[in-house]
N, C-alpha and C. Protein backbone atom coordinates (compact mmCIF):
# COMPACT_ATOMS: atom_id res chain seq x y z
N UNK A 1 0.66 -23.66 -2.04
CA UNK A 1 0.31 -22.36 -2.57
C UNK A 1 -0.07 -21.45 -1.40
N UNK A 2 0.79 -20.20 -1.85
CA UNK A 2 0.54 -19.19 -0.42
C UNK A 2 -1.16 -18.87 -0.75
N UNK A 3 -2.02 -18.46 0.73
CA UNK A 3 -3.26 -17.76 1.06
C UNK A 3 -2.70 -16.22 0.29
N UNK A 4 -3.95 -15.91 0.60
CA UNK A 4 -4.09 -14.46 -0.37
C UNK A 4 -4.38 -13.11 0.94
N UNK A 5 -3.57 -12.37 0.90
CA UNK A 5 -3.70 -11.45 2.55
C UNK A 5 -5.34 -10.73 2.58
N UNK A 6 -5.81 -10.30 3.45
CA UNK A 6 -7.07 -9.37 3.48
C UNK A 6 -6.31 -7.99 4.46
N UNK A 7 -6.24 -6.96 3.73
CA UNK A 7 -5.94 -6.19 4.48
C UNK A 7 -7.09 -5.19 5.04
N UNK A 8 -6.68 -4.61 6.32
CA UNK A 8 -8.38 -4.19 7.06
C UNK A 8 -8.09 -2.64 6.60
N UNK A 9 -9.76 -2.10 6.77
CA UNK A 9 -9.55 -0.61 6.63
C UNK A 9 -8.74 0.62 6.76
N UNK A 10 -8.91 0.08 7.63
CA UNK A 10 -7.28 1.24 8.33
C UNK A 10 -5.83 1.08 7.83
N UNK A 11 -5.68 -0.08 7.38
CA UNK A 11 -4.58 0.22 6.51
C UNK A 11 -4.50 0.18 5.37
N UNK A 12 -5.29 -0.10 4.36
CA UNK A 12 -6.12 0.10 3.44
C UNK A 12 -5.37 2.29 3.41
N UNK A 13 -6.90 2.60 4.49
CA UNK A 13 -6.35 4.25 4.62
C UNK A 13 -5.15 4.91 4.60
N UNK A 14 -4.39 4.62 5.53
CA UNK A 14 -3.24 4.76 5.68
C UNK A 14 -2.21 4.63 4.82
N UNK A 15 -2.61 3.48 4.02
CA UNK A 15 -1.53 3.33 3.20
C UNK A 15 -1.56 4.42 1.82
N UNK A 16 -3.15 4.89 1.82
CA UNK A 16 -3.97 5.75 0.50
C UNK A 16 -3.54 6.96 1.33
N UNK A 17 -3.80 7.47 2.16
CA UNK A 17 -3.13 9.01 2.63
C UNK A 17 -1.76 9.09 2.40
N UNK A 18 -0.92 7.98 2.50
CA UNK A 18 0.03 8.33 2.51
C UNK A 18 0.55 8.38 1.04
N UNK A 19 0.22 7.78 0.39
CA UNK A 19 0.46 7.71 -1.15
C UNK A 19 -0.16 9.08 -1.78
N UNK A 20 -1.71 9.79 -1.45
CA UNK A 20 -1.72 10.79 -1.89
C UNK A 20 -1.11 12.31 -1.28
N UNK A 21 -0.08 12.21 -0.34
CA UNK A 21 0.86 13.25 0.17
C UNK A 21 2.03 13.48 -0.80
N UNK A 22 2.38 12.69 -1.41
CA UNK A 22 3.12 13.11 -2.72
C UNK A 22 4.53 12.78 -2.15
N UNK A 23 4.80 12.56 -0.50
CA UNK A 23 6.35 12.70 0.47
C UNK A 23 7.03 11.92 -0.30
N UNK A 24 6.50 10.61 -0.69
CA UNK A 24 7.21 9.46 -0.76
C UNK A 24 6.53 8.77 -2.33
N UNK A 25 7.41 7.99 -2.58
CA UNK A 25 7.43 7.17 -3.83
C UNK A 25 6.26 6.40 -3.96
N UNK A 26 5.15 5.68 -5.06
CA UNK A 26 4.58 4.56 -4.60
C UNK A 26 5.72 3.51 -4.73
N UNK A 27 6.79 3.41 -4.98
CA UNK A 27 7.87 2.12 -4.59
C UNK A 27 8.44 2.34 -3.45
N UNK A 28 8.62 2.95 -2.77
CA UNK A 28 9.04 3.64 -1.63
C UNK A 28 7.76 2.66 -0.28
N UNK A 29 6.56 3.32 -0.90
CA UNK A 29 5.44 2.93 0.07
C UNK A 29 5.36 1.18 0.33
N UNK A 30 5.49 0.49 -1.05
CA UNK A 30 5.04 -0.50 -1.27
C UNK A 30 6.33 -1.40 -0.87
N UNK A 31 7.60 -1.17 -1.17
CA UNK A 31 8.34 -1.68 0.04
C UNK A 31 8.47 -1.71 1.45
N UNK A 32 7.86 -0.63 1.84
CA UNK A 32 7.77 -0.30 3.30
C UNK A 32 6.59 -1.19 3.97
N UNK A 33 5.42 -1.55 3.22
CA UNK A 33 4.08 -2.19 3.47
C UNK A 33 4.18 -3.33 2.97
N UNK A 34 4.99 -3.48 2.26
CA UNK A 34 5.01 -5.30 2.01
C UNK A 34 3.90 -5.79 0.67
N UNK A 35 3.54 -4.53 0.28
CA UNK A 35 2.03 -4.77 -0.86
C UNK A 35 2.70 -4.38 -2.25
N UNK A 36 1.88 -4.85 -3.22
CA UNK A 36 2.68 -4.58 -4.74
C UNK A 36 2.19 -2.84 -4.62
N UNK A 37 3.11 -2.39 -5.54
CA UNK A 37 3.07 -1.02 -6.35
C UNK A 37 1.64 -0.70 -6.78
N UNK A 38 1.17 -1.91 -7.93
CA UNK A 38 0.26 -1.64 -8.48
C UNK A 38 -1.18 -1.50 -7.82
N UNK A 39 -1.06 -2.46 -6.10
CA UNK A 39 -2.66 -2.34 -5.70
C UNK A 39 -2.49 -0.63 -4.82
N UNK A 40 -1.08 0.11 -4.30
CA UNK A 40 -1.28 1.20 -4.47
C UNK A 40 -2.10 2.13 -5.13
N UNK A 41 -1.64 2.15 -6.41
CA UNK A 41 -2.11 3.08 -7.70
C UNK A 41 -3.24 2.97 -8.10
N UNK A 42 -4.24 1.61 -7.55
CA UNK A 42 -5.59 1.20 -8.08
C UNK A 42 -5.94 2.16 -6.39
């Protein structure tokens, strides 16, 4: 059974600025970062 990732602040941020710029998709983002859609949107 895979470990469970901890991702650090800063990308945490990064990934939330970029999602609230409106440029790009949250499916767009969440392929690009490797993270589900949904912990985006939370």
């Amino acid at each position: 059974m895979s470990k469970r990732r901890n991702h650090d602040v800063a990308f945490k941020a990064r990934v939330a600025l970029e999602a609230v710029t409106g440029e790009r998709t949250v499916s767009e983002l969440a392929a690009e970062h490797g993270v589900n859609p949904t912990m985006i949107r939370q």
